[in-house]
C-alpha atoms as a PDB file:
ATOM      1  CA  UNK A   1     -14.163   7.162 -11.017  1.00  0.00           C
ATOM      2  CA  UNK A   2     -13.879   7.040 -14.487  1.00  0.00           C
ATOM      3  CA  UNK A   3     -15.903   4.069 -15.883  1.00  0.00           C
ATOM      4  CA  UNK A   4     -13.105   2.230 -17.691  1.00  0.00           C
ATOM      5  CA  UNK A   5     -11.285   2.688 -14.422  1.00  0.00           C
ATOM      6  CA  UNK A   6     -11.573  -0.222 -11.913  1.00  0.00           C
ATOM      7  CA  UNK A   7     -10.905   0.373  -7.712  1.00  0.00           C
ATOM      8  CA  UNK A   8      -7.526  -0.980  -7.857  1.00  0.00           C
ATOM      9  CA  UNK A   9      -5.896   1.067 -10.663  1.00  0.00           C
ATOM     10  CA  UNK A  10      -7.588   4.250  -9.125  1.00  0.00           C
ATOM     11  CA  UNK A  11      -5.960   3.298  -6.077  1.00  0.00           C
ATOM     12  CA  UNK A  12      -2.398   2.605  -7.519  1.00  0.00           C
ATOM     13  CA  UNK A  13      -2.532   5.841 -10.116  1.00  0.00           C
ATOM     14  CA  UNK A  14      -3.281   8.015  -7.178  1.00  0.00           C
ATOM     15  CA  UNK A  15      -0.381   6.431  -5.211  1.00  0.00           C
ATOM     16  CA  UNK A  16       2.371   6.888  -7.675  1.00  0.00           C
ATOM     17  CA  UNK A  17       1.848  10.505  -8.084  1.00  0.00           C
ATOM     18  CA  UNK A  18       3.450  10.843  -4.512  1.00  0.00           C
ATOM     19  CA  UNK A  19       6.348   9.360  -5.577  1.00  0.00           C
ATOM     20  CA  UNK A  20       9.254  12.068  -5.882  1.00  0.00           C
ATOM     21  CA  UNK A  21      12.534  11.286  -7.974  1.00  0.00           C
ATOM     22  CA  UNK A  22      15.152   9.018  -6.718  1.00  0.00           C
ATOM     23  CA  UNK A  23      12.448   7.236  -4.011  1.00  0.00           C
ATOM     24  CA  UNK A  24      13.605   4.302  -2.858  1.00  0.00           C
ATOM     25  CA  UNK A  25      10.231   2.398  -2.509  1.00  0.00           C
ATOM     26  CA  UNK A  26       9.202  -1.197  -0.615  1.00  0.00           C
ATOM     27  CA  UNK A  27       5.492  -2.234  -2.863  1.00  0.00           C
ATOM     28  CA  UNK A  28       3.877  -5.045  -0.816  1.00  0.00           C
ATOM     29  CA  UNK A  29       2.207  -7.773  -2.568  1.00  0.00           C
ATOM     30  CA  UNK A  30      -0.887  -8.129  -4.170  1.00  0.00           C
ATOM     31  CA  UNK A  31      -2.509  -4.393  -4.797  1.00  0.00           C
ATOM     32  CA  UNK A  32       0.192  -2.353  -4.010  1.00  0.00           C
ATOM     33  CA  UNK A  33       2.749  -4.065  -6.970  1.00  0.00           C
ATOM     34  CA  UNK A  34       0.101  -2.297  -9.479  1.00  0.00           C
ATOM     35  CA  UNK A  35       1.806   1.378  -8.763  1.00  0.00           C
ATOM     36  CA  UNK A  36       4.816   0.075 -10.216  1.00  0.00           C
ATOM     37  CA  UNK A  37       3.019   0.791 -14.126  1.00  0.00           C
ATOM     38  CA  UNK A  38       2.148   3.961 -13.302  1.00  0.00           C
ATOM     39  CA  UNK A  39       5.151   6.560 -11.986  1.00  0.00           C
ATOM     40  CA  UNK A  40       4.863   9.722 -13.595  1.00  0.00           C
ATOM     41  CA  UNK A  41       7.313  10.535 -16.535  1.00  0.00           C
ATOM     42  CA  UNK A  42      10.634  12.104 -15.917  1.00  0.00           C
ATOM     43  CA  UNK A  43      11.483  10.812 -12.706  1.00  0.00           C
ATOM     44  CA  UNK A  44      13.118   7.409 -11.358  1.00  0.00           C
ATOM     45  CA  UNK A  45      11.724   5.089  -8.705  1.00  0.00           C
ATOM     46  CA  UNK A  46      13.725   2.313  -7.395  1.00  0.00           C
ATOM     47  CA  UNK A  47      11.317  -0.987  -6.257  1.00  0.00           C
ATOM     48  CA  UNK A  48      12.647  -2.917  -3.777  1.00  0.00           C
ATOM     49  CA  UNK A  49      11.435  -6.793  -2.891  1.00  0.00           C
ATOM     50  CA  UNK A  50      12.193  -8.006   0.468  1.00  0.00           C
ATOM     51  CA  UNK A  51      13.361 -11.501  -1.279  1.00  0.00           C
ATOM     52  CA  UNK A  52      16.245  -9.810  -2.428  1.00  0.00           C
ATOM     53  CA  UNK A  53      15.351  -7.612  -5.827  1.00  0.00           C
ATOM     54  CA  UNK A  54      16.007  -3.735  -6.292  1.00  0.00           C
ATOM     55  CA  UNK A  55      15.088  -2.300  -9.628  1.00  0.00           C
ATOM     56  CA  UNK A  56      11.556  -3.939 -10.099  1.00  0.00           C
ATOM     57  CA  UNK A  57       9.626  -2.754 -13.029  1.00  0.00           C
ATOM     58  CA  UNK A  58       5.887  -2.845 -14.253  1.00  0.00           C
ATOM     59  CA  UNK A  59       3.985  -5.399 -14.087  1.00  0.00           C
ATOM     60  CA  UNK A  60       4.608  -8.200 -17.162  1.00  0.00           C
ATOM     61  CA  UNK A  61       2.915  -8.933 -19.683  1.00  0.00           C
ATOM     62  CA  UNK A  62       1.774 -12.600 -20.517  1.00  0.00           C
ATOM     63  CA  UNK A  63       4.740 -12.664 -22.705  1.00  0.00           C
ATOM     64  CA  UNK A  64       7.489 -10.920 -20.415  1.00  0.00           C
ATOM     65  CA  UNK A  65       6.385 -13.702 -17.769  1.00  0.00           C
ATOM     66  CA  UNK A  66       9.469 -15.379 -16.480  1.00  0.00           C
ATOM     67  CA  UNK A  67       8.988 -17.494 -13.537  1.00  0.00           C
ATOM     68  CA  UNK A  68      13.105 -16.907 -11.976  1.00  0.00           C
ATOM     69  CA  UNK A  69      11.322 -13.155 -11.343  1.00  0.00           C
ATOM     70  CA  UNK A  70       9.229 -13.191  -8.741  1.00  0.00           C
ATOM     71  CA  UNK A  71       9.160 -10.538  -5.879  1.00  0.00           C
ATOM     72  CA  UNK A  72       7.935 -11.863  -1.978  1.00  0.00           C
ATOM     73  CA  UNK A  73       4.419 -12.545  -2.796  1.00  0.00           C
ATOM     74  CA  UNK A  74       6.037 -15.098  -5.720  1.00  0.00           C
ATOM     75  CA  UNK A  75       4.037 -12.722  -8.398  1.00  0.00           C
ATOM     76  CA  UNK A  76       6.652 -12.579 -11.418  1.00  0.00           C
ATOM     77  CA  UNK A  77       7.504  -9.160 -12.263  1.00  0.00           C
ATOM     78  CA  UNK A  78       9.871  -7.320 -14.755  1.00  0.00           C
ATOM     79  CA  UNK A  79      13.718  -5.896 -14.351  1.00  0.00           C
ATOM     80  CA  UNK A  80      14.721  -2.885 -15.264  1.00  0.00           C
ATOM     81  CA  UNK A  81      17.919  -1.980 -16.740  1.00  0.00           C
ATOM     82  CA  UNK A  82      20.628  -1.842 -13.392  1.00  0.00           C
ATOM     83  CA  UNK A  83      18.325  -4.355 -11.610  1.00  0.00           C
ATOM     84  CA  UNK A  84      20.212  -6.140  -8.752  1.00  0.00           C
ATOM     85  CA  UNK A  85      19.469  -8.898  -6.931  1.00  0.00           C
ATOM     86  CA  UNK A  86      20.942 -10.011  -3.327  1.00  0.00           C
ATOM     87  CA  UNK A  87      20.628 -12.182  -0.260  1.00  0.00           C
ATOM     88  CA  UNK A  88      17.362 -11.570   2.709  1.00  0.00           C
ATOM     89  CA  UNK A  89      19.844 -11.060   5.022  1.00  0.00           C
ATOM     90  CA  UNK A  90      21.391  -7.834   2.657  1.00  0.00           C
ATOM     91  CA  UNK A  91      17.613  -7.365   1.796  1.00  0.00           C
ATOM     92  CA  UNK A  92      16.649  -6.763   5.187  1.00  0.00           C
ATOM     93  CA  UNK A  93      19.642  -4.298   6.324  1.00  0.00           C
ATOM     94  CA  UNK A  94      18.351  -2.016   3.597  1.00  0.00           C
ATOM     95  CA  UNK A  95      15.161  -1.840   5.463  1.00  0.00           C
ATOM     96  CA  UNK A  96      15.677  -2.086   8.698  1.00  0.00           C
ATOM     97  CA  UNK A  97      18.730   0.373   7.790  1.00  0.00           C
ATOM     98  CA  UNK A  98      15.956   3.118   7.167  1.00  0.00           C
ATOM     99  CA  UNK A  99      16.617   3.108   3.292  1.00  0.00           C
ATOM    100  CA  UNK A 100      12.878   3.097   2.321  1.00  0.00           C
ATOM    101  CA  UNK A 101      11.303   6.427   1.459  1.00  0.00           C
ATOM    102  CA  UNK A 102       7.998   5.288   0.906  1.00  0.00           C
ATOM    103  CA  UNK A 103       6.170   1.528   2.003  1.00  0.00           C
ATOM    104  CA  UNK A 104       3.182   0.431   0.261  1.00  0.00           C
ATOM    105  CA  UNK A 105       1.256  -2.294   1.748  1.00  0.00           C
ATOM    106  CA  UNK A 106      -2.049  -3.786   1.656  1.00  0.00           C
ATOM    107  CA  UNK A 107      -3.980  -4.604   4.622  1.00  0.00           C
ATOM    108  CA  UNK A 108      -6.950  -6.546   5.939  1.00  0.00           C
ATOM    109  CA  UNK A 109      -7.679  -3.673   8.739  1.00  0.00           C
ATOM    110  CA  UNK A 110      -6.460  -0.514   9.816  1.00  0.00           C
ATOM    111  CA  UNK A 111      -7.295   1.380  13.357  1.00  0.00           C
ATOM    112  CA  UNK A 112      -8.131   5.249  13.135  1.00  0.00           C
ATOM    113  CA  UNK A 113      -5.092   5.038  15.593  1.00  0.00           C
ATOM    114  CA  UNK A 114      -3.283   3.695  12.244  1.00  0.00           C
ATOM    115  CA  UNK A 115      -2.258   0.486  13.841  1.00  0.00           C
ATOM    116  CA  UNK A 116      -1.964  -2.242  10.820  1.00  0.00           C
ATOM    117  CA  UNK A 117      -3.342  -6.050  10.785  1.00  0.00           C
ATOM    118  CA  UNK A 118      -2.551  -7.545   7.908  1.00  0.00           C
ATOM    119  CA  UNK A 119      -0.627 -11.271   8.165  1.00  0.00           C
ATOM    120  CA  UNK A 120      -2.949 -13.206   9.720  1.00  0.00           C
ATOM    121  CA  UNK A 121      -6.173 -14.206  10.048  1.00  0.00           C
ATOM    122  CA  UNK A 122      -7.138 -16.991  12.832  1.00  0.00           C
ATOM    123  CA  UNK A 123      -8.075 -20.146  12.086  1.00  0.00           C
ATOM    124  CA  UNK A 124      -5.892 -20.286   8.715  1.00  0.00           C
ATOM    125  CA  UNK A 125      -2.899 -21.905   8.578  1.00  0.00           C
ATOM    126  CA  UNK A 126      -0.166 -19.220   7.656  1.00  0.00           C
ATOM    127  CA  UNK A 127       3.738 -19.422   7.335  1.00  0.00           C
ATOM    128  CA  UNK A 128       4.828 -16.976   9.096  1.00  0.00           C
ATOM    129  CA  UNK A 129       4.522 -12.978   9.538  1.00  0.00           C
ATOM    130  CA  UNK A 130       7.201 -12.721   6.640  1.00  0.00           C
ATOM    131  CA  UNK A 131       8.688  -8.902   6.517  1.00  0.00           C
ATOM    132  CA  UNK A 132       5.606  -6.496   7.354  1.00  0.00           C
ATOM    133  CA  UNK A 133       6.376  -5.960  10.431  1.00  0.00           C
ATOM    134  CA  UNK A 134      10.005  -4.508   9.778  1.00  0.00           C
ATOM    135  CA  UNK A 135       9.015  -2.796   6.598  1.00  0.00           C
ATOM    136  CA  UNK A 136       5.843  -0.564   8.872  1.00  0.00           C
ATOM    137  CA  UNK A 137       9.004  -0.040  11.820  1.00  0.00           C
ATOM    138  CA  UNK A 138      11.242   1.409   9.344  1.00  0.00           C
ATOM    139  CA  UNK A 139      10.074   3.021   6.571  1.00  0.00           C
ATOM    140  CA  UNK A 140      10.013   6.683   6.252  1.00  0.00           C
ATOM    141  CA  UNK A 141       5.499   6.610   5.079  1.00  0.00           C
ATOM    142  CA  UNK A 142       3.916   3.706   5.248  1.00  0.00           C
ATOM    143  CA  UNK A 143       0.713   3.846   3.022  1.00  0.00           C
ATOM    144  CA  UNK A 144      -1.690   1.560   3.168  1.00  0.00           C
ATOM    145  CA  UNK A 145      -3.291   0.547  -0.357  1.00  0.00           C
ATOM    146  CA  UNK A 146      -6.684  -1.439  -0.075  1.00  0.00           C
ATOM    147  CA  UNK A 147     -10.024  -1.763  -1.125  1.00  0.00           C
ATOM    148  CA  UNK A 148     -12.343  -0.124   1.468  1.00  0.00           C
ATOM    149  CA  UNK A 149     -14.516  -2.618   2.248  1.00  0.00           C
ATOM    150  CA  UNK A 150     -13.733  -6.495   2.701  1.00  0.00           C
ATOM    151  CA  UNK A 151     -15.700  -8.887  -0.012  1.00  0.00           C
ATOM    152  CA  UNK A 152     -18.749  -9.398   2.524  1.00  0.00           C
ATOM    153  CA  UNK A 153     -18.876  -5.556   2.653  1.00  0.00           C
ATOM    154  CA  UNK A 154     -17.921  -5.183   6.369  1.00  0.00           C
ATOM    155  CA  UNK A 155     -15.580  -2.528   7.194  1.00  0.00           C
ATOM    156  CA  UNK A 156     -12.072  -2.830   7.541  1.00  0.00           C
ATOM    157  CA  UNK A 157     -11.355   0.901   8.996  1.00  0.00           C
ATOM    158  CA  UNK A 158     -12.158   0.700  12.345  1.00  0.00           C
ATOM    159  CA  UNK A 159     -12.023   1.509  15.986  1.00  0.00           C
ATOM    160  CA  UNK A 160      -9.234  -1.066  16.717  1.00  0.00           C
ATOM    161  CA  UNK A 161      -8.148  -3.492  15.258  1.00  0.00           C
ATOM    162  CA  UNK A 162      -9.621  -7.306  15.834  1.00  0.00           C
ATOM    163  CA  UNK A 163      -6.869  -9.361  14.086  1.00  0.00           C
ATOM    164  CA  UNK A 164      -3.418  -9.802  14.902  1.00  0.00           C
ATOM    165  CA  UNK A 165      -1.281  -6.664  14.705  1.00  0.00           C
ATOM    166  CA  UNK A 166       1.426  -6.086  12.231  1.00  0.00           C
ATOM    167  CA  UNK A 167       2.132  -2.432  13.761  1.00  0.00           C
ATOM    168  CA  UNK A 168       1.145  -0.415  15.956  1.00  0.00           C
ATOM    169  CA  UNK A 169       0.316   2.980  14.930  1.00  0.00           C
ATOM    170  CA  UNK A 170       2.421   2.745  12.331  1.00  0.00           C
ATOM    171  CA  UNK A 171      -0.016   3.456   9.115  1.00  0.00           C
ATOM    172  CA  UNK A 172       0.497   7.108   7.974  1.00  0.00           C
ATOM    173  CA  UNK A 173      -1.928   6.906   5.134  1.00  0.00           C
ATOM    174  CA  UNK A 174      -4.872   4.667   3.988  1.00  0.00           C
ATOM    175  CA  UNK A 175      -5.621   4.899  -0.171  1.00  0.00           C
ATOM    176  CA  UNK A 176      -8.924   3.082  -1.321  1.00  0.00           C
ATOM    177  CA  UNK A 177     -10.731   3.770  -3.753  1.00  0.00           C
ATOM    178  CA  UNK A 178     -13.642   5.692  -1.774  1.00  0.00           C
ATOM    179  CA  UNK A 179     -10.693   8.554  -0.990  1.00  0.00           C
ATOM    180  CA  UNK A 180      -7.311   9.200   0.723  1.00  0.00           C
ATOM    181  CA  UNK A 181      -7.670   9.184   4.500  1.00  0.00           C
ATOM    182  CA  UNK A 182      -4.914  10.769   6.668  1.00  0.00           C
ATOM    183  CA  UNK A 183      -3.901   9.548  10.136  1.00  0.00           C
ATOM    184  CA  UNK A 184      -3.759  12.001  12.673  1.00  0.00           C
ATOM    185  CA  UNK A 185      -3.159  12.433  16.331  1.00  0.00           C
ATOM    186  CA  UNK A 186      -6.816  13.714  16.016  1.00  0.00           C
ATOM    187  CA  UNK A 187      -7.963  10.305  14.361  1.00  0.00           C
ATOM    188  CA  UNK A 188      -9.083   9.649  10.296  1.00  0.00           C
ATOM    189  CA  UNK A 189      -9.178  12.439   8.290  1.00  0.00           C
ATOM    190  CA  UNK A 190     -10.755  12.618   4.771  1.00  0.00           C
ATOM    191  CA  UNK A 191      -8.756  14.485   2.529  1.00  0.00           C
ATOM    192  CA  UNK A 192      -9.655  13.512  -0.818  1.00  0.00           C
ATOM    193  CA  UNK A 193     -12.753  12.054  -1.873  1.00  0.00           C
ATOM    194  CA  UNK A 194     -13.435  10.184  -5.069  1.00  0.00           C
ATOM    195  CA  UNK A 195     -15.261  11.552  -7.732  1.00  0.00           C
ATOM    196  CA  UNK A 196     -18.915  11.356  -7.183  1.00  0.00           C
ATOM    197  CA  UNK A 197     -19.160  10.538  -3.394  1.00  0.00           C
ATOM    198  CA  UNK A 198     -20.246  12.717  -0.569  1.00  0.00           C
ATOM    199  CA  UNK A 199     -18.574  13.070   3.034  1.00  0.00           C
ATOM    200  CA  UNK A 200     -21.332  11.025   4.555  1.00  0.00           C
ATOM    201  CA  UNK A 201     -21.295   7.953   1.891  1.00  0.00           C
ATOM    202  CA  UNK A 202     -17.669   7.853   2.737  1.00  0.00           C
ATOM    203  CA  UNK A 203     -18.270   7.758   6.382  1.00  0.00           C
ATOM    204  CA  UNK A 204     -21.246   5.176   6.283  1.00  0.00           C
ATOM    205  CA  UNK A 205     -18.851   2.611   4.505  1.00  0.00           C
ATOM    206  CA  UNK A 206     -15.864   3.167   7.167  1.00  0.00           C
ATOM    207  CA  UNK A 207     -16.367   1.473  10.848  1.00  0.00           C
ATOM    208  CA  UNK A 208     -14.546   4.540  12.805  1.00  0.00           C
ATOM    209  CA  UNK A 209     -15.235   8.210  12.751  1.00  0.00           C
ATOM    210  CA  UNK A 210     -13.638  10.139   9.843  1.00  0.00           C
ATOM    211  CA  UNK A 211     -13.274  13.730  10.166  1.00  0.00           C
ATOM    212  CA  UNK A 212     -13.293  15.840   7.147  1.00  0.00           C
ATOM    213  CA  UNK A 213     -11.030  18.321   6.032  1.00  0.00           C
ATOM    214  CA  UNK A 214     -11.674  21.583   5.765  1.00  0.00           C
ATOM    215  CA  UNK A 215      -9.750  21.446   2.250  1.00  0.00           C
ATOM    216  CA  UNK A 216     -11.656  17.988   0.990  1.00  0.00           C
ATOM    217  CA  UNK A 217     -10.554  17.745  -2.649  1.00  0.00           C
ATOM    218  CA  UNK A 218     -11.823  15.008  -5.309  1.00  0.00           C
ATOM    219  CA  UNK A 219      -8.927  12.481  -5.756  1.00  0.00           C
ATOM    220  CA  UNK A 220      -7.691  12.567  -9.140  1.00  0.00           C
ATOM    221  CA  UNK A 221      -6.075   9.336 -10.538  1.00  0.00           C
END
């Protein structure tokens, strides 16, 4: 990683070169709204918020900051020219409709079986599930965008899963910033590594069994 290069904007720069033109594209909040600033020139990616927004653009600046924009996660965001703006109910048709190409969530732990938890955590009042659990049932991909380790360093790949589900098996990819790791019917597999690390640094940071491909590349931004 290059040292002006923090974990999260190595982890959104690698997810927006998947996107492909005309993507239709659900970014969940916190991490994942960073690949917004970063799709490659010469194509078009559509954004859609589940609070009723399609068209989001990058991230704003201090000065773009208008508080009437916010996507579900109430961050304020930008609108690009043809932005549109409708009802949850309309919001929600479009993804449980199977209009998403691509979902990019966060996640607080993922099973190498690619089950998801990541809405609640007990003992902490929450609100309510809000639209995960739709967006991971209907999405084409569902990648999961994350740090790889939680803030106490304990893993948050593992085995199974020991918070509430979102999904089950329903991750196809997990991005962090130690590689890209594809589920499998075989379990985890490493496929890209980042720049730096070796196979078994990787695997002594993750709490389930990764295997590595036979094509491991280094993950380039």
């Amino acid at each position: 990683m290059s040292p002006l290069m923090n974990a999260k904007e190595l982890i959104a720069r690698r997810i927006a070169r998947e996107f492909r033109d005309g993507f239709y594209v659900n970014l969940g909040i916190g991490l994942p709204t960073l690949v917004a600033a970063y799709v490659p020139a010469g194509i078009e990616v559509i954004f859609q918020s589940e609070n009723g927004m399609l068209g989001i653009g990058p991230p704003p600046t201090p000065q773009q900051e208008d508080p009437d924009l916010i996507n579900a996660g109430k961050q304020t965001v930008t609108a690009l020219p043809g932005t549109s703006f409708f009802d949850s109910a309309e919001s929600f048709a479009m993804i449980r409709g199977g209009h998403m190409d691509m979902s990019i969530l966060g996640a607080m732990q993922v099973s190498s079986a690619g089950d998801l938890a990541n809405w609640s955590i007990p003992g902490k009042m929450i609100k309510g599930m809000g639209g995960a659990m739709d967006l991971v049932a209907s999405a084409r991909r569902v990648l999961v965008a994350m740090e790889h380790n939680a803030k106490d360093g304990t893993p948050k790949i593992l085995d199974q899963c020991t918070l509430p589900l979102t999904g089950k098996a329903v991750v196809h990819d997990i991005v962090t910033e130690l590689g890209w790791i594809k589920v499998t019917p075989q379990g985890l597999t490493l496929i890209e590594i980042a720049e730096g690390l070796t196979p078994d640094e990787v695997q002594a940071k993750t709490g389930a069994k990764l295997n590595i491909s036979s094509d491991l590349r280094t993950m380039q931004s």
